[in-house]
Protein backbone atom coordinates (compact mmCIF):
# COMPACT_ATOMS: atom_id res chain seq x y z
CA UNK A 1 2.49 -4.69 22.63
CA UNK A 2 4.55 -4.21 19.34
CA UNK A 3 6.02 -0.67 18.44
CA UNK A 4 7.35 -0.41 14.99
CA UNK A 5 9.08 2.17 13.44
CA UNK A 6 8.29 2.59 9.93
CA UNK A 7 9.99 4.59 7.34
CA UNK A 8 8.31 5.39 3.64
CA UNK A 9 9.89 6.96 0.59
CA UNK A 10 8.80 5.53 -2.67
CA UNK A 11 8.28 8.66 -4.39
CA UNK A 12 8.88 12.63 -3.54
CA UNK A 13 7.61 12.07 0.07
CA UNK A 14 9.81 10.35 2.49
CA UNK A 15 8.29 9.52 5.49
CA UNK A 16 9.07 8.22 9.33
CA UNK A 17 6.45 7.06 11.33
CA UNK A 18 5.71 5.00 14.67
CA UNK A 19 2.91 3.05 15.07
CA UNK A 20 2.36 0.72 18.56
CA UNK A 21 -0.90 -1.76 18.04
CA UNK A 22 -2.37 -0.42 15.81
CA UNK A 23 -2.02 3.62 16.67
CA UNK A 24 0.05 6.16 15.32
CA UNK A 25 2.04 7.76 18.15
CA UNK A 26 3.80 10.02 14.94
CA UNK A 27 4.14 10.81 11.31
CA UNK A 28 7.14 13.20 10.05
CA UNK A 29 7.45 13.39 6.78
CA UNK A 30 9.06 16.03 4.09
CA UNK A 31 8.35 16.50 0.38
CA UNK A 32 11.37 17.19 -2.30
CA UNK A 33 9.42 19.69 -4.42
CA UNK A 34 10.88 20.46 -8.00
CA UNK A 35 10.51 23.87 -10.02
CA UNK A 36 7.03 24.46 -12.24
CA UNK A 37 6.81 22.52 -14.73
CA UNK A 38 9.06 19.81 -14.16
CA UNK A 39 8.76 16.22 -12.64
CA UNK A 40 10.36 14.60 -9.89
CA UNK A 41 13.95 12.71 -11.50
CA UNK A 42 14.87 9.56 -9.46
CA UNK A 43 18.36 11.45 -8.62
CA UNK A 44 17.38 14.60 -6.91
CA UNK A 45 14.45 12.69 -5.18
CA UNK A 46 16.73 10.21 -3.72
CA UNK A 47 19.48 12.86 -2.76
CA UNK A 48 17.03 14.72 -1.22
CA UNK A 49 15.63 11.86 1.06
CA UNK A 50 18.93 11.01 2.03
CA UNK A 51 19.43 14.30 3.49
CA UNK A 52 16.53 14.43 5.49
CA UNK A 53 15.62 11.28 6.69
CA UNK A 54 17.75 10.32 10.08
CA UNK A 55 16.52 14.07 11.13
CA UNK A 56 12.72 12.70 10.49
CA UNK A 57 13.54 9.43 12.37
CA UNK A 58 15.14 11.36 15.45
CA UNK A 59 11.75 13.54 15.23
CA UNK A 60 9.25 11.12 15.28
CA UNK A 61 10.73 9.01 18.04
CA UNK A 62 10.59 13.06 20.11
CA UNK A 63 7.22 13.23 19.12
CA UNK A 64 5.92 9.74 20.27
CA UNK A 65 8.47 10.32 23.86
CA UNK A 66 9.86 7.12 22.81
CA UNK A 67 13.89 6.13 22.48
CA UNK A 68 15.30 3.27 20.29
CA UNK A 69 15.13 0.95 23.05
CA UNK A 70 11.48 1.40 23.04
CA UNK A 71 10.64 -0.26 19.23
CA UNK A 72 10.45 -3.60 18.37
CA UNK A 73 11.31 -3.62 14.20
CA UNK A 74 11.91 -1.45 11.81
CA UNK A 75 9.27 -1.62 8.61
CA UNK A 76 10.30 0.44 5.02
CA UNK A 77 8.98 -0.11 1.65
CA UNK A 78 10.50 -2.24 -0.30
CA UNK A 79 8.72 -1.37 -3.34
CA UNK A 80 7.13 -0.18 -5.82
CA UNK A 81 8.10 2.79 -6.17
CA UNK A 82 11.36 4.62 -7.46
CA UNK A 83 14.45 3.03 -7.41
CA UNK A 84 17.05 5.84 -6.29
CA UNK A 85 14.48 7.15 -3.44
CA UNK A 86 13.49 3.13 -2.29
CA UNK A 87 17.49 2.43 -2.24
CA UNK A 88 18.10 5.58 0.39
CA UNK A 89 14.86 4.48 2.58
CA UNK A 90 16.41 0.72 2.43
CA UNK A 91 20.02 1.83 3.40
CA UNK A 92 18.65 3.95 6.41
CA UNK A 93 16.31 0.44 7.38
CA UNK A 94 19.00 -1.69 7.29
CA UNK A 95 21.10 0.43 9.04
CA UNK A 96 19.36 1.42 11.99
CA UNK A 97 18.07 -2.35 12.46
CA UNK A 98 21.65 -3.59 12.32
CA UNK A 99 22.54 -1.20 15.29
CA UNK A 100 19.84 -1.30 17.12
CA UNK A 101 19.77 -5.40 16.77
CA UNK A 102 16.05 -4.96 15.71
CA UNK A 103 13.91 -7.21 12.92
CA UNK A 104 13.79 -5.39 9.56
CA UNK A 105 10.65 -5.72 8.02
CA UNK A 106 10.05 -5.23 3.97
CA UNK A 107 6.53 -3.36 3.33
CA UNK A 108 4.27 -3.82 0.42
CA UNK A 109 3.83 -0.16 -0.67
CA UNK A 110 0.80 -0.54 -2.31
CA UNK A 111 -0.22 -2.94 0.66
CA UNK A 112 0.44 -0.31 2.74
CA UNK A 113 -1.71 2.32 1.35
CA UNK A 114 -4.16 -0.52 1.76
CA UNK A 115 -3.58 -1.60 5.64
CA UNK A 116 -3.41 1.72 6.57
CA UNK A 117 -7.13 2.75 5.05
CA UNK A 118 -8.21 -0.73 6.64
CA UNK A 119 -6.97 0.45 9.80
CA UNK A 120 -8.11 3.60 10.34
CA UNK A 121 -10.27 3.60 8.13
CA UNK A 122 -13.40 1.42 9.51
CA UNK A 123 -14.15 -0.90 6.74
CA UNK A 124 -14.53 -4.39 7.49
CA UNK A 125 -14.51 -6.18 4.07
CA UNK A 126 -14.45 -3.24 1.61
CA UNK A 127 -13.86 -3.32 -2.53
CA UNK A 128 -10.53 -0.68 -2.51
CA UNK A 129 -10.13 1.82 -4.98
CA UNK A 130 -6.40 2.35 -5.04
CA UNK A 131 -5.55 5.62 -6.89
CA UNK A 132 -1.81 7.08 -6.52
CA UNK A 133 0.85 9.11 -9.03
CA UNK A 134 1.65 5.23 -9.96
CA UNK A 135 -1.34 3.10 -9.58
CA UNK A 136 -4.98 2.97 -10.13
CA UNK A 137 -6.28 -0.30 -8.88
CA UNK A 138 -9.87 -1.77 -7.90
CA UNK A 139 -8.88 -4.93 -5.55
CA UNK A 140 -10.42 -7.30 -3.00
CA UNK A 141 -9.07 -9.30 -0.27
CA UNK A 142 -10.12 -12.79 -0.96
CA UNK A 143 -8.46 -15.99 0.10
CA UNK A 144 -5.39 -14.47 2.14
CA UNK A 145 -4.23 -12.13 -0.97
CA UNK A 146 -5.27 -9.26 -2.71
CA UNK A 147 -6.77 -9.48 -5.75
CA UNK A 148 -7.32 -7.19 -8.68
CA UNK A 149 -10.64 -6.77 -10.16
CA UNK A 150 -9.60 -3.69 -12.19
CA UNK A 151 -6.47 -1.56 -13.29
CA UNK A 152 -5.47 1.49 -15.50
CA UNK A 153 -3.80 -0.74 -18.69
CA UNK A 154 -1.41 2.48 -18.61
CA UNK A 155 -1.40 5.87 -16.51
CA UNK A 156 -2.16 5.82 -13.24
CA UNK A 157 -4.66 8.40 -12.52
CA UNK A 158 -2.40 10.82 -10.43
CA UNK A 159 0.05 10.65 -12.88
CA UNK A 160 -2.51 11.80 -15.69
CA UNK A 161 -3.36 14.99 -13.26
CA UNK A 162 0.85 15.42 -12.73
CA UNK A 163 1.27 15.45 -16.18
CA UNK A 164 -1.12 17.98 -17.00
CA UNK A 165 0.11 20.38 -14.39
CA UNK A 166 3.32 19.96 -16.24
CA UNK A 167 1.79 21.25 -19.51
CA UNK A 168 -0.08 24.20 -17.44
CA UNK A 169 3.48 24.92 -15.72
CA UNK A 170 1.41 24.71 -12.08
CA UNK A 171 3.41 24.73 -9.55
CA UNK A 172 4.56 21.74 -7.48
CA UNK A 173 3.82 22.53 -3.99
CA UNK A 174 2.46 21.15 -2.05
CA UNK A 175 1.62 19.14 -5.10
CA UNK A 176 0.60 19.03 -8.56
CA UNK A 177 -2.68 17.41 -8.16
CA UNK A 178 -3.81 19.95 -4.90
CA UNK A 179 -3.34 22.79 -7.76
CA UNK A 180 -5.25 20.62 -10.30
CA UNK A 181 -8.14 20.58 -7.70
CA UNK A 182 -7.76 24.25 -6.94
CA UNK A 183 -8.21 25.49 -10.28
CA UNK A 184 -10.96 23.09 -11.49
CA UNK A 185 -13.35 24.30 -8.83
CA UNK A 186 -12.95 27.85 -11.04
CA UNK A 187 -13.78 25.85 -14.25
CA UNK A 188 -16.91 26.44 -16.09
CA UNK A 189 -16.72 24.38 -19.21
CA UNK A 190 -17.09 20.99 -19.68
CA UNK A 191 -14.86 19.66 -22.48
CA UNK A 192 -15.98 16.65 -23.97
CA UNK A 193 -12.36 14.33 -23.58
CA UNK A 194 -11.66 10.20 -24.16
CA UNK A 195 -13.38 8.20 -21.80
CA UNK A 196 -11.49 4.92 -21.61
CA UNK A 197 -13.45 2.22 -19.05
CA UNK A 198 -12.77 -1.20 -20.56
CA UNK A 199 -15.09 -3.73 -17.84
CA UNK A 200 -13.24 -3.27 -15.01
CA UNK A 201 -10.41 -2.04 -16.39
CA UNK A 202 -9.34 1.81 -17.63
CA UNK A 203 -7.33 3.50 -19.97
CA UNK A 204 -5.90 7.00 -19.30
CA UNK A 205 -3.21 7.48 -21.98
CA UNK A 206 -6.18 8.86 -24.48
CA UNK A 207 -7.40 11.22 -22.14
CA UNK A 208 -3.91 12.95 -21.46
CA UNK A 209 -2.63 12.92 -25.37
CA UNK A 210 -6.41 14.60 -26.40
CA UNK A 211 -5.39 17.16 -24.14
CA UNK A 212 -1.65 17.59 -24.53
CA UNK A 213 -2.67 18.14 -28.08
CA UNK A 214 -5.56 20.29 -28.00
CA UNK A 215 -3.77 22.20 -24.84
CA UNK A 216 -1.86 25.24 -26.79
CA UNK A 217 -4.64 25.83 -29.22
CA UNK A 218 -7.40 25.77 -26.75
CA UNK A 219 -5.23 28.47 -24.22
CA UNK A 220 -4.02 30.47 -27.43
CA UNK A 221 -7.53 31.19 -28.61
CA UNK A 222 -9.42 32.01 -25.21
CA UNK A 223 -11.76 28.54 -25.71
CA UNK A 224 -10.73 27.36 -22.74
CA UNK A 225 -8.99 28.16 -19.42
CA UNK A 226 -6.78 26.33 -17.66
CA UNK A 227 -9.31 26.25 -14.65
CA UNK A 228 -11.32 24.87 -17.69
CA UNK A 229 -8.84 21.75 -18.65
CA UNK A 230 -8.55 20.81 -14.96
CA UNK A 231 -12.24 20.84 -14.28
CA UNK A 232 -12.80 18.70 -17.33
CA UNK A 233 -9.78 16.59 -16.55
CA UNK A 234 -11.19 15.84 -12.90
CA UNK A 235 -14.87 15.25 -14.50
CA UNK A 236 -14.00 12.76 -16.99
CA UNK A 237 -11.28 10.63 -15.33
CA UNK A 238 -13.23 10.75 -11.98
CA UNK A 239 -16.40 9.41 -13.89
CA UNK A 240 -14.11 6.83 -15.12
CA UNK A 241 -12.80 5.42 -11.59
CA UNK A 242 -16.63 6.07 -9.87
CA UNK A 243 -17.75 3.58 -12.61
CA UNK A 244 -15.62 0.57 -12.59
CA UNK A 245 -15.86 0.99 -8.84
CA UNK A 246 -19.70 1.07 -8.86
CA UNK A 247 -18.94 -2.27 -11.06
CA UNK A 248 -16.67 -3.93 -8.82
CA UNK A 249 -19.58 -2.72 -5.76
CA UNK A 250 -22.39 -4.78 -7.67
CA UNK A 251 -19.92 -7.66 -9.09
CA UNK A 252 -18.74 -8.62 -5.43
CA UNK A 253 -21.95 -7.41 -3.21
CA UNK A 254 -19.87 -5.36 -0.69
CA UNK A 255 -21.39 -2.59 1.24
CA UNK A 256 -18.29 -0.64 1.40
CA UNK A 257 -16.09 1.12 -0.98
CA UNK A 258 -12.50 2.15 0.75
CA UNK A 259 -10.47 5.22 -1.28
CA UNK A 260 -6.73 5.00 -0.29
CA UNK A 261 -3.72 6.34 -2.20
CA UNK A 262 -2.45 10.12 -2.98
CA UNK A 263 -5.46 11.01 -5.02
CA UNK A 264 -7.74 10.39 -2.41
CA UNK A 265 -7.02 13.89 -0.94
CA UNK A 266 -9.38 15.06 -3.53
CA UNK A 267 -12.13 16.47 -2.16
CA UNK A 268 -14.77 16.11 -5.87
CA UNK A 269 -13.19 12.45 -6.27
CA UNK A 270 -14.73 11.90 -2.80
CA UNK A 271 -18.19 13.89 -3.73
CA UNK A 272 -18.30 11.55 -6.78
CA UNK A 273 -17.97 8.37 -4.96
CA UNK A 274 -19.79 9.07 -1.83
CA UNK A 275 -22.82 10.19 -4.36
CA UNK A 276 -22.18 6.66 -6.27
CA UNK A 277 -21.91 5.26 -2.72
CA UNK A 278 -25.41 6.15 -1.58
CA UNK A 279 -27.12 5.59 -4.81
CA UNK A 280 -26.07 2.08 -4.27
CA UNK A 281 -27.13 1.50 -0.48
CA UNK A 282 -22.92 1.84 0.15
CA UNK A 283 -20.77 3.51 2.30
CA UNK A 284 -17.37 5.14 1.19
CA UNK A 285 -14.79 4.80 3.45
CA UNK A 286 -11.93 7.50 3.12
CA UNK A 287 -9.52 7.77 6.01
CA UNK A 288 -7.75 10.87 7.42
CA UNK A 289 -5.78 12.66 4.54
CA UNK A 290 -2.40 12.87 6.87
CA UNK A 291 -2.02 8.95 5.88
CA UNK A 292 -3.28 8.62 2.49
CA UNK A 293 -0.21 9.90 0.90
CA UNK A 294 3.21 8.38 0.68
CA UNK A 295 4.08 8.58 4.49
CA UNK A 296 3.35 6.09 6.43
CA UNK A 297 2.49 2.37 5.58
CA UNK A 298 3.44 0.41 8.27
CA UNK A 299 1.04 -2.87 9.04
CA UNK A 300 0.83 -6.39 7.64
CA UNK A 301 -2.07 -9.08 7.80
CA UNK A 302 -1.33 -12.22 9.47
């Protein structure tokens, strides 16, 4: 019986976590949230998880009625991700393993989103849809590695909806792309926006600059709403990721599609795939929304 503590802060989310075979006995986890209209800078992020983190570890060890003595290593992500958050979550690691005498174990963190939707998940052999602020991915495991069918050949998808949330000055809590969702289920017209699929492979810096630059005059002359934008935002670059995915379904035979990463909380991205899904004979595979964020990713394949 292994119990491993894992702790998770590659991006505004920092994250501590226990998991014992295979079950999560807890997941804390706090989110640095910046004003409207702004991003999250590497600085604050960081000095923000450094604040909170040892109070997260001491609460998810009182929430799983365990004490150091109980876990067996320590697990953090080791990357990607940003560098001054990743260097506060390593620090901590280290720390903690050096006195409590305990293995350290370096996570994947886009392995992580992975094992994690694998685990609780149910899919057996699944294509993966990876979609995150920082990476859009369409992978396979094949041969003892992960391989990559597909990718964005710029944004990642979440960072496309971030960045238009900056432009509409929506508001970063809980987070940008939850208020992206919220308004497009308001929006009425469809604007017709760069669709950038490439084979397996997409392109979302189009899509954003089209509507960075059409943005202001749209809003200025009552053409379109901002419930409008976001609606045809989420139309167009879900299409986008529901068709390389349908690709990457008929390319390798699978019978399973698994969604992981931060986008996967949306609710029409899941509509649009589980319709794809069905049409092919499919089944998508999304797993509880408490781990598909940037919290806890804490497993590795032997």
């Amino acid at each position: 019986m292994a119990t491993v503590l894992g702790l998770e802060g590659s991006a505004n989310k920092v994250g501590a976590g226990i998991v014992r075979d295979g079950k999560v006995l807890s997941n804390r986890r706090e989110t640095f949230v910046p004003p409207p209209g702004t991003g999250f800078a590497p600085g604050p992020v960081g000095r923000h998880h450094r604040r909170v983190l040892l109070e997260l570890v001491s609460s998810a060890l009182s929430d799983a009625g365990l004490t150091p003595r109980d876990v067996d290593a320590i697990a953090f992500t080791r990357g990607p991700g940003m560098g001054a958050p990743l260097a506060v979550v390593a620090v901590v690691a280290r720390a903690l393993a050096q006195l409590w005498a305990l293995p350290l174990l370096g996570v994947n963190h886009c392995v992580g989103h992975i094992e994690m939707g694998r685990l609780l998940g149910g899919a057996r052999d699944p294509v993966i849809l990876y979609v995150s602020g920082g990476n859009t991915q369409v992978l396979v495991f094949s041969r003892h590695r992960y391989r990559i069918l597909g990718e964005t050949l710029d944004l990642a998808l979440g960072n496309c909806l971030d960045r238009l949330a900056r432009e509409l000055g929506l508001s970063n809590d809980p987070s940008p792309g939850y208020n992206i969702e919220l308004l497009a289920r308001r929006g009425r017209r469809l604007l017709e926006l760069p669709y950038g699929v490439k084979g397996l492979d997409l392109s979302f810096s189009g899509l954003l600059a089209h509507l960075q630059a059409v943005t202001p005059k749209l809003l200025e002359s009552g053409e379109a709403t901002p419930e409008d934008l976001c609606f045809s935002l989420q139309e167009t670059a879900f299409a986008m990721v529901s068709e390389v995915s349908e690709r990457a379904l008929a390319l390798t035979g699978a019978e399973e599609l698994l969604l992981v990463g931060g986008v996967a909380c949306n609710q029409r991205l899941q509509e649009m795939l589980r319709t794809m899904c069905s049409a092919r004979g499919a089944r998508l595979c999304p797993i509880d929304e408490r781990f598909r964020t940037d919290e806890v990713e804490v497993t590795w394949r032997d």
